[in-house]
PDB file of N, CA and C in Angstrom:
ATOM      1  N   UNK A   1     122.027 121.404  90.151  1.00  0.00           N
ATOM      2  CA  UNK A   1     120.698 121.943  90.341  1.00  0.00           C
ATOM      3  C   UNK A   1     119.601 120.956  89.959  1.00  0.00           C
ATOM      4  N   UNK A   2     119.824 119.980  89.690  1.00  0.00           N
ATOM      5  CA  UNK A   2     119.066 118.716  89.212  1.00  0.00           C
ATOM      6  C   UNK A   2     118.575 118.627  90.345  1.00  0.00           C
ATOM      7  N   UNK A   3     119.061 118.241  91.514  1.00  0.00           N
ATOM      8  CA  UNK A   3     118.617 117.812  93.031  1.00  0.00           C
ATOM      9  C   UNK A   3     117.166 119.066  92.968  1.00  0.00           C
ATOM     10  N   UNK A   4     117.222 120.065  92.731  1.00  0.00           N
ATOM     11  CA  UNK A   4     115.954 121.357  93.296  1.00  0.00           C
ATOM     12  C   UNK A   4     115.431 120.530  92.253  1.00  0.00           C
ATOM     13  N   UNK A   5     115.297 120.480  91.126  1.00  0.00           N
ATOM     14  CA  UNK A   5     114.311 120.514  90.415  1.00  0.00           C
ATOM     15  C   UNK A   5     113.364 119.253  90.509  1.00  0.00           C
ATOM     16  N   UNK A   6     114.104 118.194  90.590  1.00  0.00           N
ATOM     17  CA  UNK A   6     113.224 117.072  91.101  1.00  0.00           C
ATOM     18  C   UNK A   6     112.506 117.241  92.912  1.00  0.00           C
ATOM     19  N   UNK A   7     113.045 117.851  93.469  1.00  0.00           N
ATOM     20  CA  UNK A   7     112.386 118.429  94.385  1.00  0.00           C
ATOM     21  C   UNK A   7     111.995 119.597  94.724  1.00  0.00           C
ATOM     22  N   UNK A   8     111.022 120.199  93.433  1.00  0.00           N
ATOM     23  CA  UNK A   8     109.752 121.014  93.420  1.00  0.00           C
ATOM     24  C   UNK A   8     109.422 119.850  92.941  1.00  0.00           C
ATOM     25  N   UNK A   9     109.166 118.683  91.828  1.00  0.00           N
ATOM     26  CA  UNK A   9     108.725 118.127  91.504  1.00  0.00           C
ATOM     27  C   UNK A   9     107.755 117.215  92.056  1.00  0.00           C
ATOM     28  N   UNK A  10     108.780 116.611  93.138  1.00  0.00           N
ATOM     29  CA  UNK A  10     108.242 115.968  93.811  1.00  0.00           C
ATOM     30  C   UNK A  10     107.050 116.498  95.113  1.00  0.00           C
ATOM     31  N   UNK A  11     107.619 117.528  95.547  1.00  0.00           N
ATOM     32  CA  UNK A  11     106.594 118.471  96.081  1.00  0.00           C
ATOM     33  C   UNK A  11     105.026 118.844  96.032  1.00  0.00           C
ATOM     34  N   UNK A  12     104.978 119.585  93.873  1.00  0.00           N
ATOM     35  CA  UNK A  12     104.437 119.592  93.747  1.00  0.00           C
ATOM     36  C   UNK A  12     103.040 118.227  93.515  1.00  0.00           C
ATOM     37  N   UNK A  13     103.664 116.970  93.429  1.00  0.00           N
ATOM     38  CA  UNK A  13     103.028 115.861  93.158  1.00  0.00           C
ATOM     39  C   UNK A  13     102.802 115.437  94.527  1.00  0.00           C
ATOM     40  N   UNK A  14     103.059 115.973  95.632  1.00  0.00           N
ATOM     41  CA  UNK A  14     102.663 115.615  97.514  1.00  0.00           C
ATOM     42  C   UNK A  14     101.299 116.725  97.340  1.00  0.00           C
ATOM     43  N   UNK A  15     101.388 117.999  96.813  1.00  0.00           N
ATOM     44  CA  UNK A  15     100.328 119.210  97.072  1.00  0.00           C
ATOM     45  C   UNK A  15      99.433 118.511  96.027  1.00  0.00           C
ATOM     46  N   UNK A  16      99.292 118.025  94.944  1.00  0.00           N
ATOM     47  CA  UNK A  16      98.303 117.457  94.241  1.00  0.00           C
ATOM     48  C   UNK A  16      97.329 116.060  94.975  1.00  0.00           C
ATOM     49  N   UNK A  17      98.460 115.267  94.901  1.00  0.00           N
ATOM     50  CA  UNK A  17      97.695 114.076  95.813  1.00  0.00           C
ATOM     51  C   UNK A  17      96.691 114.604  97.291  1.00  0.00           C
ATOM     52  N   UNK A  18      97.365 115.531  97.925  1.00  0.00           N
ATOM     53  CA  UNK A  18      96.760 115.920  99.198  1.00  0.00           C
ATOM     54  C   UNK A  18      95.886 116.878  99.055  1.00  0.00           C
ATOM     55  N   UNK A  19      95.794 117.504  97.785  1.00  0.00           N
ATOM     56  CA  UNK A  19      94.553 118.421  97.433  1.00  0.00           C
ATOM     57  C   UNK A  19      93.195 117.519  96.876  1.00  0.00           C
ATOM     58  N   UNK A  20      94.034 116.288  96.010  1.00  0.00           N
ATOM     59  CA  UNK A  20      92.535 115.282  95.244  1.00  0.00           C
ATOM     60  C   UNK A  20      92.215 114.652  96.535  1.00  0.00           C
ATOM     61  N   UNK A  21      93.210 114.426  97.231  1.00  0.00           N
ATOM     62  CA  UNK A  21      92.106 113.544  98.424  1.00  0.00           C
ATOM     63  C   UNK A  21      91.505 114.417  98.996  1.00  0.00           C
ATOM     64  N   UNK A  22      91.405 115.829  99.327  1.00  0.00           N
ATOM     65  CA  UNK A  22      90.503 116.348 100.208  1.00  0.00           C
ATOM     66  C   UNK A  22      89.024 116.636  99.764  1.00  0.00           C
ATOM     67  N   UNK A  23      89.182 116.411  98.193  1.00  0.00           N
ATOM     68  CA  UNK A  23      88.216 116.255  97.647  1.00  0.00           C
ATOM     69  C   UNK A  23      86.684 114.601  98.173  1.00  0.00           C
ATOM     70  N   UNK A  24      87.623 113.892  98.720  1.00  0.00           N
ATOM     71  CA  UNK A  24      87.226 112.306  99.051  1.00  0.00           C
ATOM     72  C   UNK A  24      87.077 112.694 100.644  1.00  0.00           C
ATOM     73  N   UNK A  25      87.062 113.457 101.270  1.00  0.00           N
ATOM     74  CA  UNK A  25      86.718 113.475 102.673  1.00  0.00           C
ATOM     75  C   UNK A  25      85.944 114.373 103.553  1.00  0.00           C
ATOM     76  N   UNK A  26      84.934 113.968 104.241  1.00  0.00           N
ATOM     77  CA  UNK A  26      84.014 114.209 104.995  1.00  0.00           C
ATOM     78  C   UNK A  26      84.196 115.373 105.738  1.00  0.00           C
ATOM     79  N   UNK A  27      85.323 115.523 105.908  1.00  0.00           N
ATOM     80  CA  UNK A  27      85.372 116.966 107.015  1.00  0.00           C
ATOM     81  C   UNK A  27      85.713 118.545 106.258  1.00  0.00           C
ATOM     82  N   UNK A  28      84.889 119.515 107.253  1.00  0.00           N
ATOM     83  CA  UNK A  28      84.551 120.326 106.846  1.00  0.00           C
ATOM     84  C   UNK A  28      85.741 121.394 107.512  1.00  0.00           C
ATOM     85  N   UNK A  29      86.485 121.037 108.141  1.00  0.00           N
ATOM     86  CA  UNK A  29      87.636 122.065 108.853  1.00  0.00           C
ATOM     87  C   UNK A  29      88.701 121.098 108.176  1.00  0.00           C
ATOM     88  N   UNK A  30      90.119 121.593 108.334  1.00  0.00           N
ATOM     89  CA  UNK A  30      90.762 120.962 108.160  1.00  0.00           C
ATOM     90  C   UNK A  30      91.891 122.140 109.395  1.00  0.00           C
ATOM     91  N   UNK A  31      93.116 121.719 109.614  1.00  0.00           N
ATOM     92  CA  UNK A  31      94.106 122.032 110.167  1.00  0.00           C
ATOM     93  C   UNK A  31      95.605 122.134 109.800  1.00  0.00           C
ATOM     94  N   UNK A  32      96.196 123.375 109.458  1.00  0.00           N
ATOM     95  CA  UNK A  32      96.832 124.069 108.609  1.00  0.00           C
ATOM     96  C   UNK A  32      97.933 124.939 109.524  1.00  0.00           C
ATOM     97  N   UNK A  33      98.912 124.066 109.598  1.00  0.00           N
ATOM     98  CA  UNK A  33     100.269 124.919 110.698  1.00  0.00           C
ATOM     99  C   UNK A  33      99.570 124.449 112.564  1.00  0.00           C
ATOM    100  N   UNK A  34      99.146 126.026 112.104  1.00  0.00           N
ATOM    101  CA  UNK A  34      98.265 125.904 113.876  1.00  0.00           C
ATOM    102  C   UNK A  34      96.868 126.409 114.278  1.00  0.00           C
ATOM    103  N   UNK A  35      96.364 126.702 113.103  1.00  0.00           N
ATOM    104  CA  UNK A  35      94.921 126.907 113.092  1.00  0.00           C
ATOM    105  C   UNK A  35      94.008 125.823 112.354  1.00  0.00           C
ATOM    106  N   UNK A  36      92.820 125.863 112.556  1.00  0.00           N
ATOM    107  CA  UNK A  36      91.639 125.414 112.075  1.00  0.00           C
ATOM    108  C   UNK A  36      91.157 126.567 110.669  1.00  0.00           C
ATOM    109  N   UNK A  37      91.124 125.809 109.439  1.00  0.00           N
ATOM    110  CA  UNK A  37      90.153 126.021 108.462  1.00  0.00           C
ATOM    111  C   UNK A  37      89.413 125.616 107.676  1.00  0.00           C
ATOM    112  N   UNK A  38      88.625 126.561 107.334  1.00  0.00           N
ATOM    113  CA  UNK A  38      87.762 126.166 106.380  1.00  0.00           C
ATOM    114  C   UNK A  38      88.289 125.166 104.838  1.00  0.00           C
ATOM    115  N   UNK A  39      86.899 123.881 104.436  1.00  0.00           N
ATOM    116  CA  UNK A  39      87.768 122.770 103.694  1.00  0.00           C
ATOM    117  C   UNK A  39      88.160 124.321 102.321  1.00  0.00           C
ATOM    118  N   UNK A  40      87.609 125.245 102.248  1.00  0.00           N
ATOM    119  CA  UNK A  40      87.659 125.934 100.944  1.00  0.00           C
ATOM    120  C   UNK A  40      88.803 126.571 101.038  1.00  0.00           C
ATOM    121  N   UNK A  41      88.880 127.121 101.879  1.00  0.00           N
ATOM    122  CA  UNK A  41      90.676 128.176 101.964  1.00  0.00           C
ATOM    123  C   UNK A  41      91.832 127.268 102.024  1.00  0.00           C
ATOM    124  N   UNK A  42      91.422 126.000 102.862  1.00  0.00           N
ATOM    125  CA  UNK A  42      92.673 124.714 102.615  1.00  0.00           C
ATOM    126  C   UNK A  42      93.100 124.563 100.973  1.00  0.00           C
ATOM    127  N   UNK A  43      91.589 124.157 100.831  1.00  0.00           N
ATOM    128  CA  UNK A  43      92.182 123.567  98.983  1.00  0.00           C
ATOM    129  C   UNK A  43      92.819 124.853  98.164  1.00  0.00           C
ATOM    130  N   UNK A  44      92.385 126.188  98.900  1.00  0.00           N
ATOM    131  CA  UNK A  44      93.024 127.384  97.973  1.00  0.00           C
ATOM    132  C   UNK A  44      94.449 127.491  98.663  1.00  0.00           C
ATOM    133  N   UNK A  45      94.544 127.192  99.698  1.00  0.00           N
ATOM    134  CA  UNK A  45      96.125 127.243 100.152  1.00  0.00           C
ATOM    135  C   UNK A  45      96.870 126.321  99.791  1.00  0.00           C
ATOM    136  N   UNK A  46      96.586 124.545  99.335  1.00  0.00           N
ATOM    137  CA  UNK A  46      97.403 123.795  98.817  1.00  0.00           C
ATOM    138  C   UNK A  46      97.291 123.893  97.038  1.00  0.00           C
ATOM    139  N   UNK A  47      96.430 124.594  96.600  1.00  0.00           N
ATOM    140  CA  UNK A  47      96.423 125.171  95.009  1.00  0.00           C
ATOM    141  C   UNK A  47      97.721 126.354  94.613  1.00  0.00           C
ATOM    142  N   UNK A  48      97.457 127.122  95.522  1.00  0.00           N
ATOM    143  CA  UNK A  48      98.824 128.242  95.842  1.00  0.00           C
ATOM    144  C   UNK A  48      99.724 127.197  95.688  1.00  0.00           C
ATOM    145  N   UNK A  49     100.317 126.459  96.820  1.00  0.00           N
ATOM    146  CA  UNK A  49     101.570 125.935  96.503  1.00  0.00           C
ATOM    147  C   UNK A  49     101.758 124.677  95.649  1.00  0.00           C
ATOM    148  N   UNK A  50     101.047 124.110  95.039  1.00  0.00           N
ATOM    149  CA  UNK A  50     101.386 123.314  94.267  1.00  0.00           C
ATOM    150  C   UNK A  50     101.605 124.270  92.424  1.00  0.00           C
ATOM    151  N   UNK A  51     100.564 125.016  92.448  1.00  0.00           N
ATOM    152  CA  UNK A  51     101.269 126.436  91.402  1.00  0.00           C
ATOM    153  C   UNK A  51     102.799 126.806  91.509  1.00  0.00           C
ATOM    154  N   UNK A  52     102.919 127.233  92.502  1.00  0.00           N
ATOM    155  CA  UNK A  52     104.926 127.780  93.388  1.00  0.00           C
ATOM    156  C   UNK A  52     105.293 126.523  92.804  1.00  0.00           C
ATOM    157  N   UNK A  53     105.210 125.289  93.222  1.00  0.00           N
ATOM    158  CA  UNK A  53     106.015 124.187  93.279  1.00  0.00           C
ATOM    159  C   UNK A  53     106.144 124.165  91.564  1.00  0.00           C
ATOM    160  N   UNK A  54     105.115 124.091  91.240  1.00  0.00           N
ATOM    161  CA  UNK A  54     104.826 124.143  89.320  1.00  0.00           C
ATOM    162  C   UNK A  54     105.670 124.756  88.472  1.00  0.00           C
ATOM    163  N   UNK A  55     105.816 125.945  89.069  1.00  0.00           N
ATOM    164  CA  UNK A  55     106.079 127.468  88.151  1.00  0.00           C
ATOM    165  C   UNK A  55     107.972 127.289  88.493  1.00  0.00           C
ATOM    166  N   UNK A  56     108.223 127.092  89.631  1.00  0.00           N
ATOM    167  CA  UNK A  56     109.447 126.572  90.444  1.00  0.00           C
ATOM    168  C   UNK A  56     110.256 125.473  89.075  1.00  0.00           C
ATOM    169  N   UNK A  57     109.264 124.500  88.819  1.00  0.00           N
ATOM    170  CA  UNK A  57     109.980 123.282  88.233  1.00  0.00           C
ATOM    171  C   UNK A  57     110.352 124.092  86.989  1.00  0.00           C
ATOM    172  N   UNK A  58     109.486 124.556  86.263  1.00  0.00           N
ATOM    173  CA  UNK A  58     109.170 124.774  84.893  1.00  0.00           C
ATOM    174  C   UNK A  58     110.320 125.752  84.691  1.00  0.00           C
ATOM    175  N   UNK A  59     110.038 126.518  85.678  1.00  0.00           N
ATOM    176  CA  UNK A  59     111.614 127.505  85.875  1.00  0.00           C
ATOM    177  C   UNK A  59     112.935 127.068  85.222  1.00  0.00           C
ATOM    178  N   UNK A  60     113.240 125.967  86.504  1.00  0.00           N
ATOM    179  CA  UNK A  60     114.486 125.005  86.753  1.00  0.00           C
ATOM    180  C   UNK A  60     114.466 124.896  85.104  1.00  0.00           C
ATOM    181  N   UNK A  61     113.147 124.190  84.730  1.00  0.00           N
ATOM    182  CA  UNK A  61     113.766 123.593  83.810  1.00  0.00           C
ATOM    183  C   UNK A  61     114.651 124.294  82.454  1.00  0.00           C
ATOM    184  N   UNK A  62     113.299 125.697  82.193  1.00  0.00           N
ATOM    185  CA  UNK A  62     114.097 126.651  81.346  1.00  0.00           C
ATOM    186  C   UNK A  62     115.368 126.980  81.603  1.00  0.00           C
ATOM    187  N   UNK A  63     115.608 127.034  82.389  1.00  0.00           N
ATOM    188  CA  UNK A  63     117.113 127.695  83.156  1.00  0.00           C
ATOM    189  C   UNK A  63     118.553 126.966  82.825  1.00  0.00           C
ATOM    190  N   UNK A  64     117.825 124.872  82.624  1.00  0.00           N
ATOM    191  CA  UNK A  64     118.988 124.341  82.144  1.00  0.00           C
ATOM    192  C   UNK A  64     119.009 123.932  80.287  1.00  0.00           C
ATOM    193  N   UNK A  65     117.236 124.137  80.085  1.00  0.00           N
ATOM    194  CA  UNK A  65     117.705 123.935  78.748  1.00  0.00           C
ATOM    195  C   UNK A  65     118.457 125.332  78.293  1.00  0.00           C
ATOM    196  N   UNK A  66     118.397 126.077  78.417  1.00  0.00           N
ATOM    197  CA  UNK A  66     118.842 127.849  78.367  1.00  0.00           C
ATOM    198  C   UNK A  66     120.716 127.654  78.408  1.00  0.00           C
ATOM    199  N   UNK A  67     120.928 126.780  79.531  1.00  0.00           N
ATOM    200  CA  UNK A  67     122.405 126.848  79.877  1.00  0.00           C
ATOM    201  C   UNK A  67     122.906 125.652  78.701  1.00  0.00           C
ATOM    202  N   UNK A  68     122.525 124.606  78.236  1.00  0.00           N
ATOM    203  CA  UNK A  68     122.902 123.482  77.654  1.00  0.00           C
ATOM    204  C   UNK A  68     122.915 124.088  76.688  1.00  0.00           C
ATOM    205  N   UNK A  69     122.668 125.412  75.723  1.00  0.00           N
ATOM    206  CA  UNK A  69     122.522 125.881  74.495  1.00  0.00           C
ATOM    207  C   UNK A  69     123.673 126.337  74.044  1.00  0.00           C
TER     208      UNK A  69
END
C-alpha cells in the first residue's frame, strides 16, 4: 500500500502547483473536463481535490503506523 500513498501524494502536490499557478494567470475562464469556468469555482474545484488527495495520504498514513504497532 506504499505505492497509493505516495500516489495521493504525489497528486496532491500536481493540485497544489496547478492551483498556485492559477493564481499567476490572466484568464478569467478556465476549462474543466468539458465545460468552461469561472477562474473562482476552478480554484474551489482544485482546493476540493487536493484536500481528498490530503486527507487520502494522511489516512494511508495512520493506517500503517496503526498496523506496524
Amino acid at each position: 500500500m506504499k505505492f497509493l500513498k505516495i500516489l495521493y501524494l504525489v497528486f496532491a502536490a500536481a493540485m497544489l502547483v496547478d492551483l498556485v499557478t492559477s493564481f499567476y494567470t490572466d484568464q478569467e475562464v478556465f476549462r474543466v473536463i468539458f465545460w468552461e469556468t469561472n477562474i473562482v469555482w476552478y480554484r474551489i474545484y482544485k482546493l476540493c481535490f487536493l484536500l481528498l488527495a490530503a486527507a487520502a495520504f494522511w489516512d494511508q498514513q495512520k493506517r500503517e503506523k496503526l498496523n506496524e504497532q
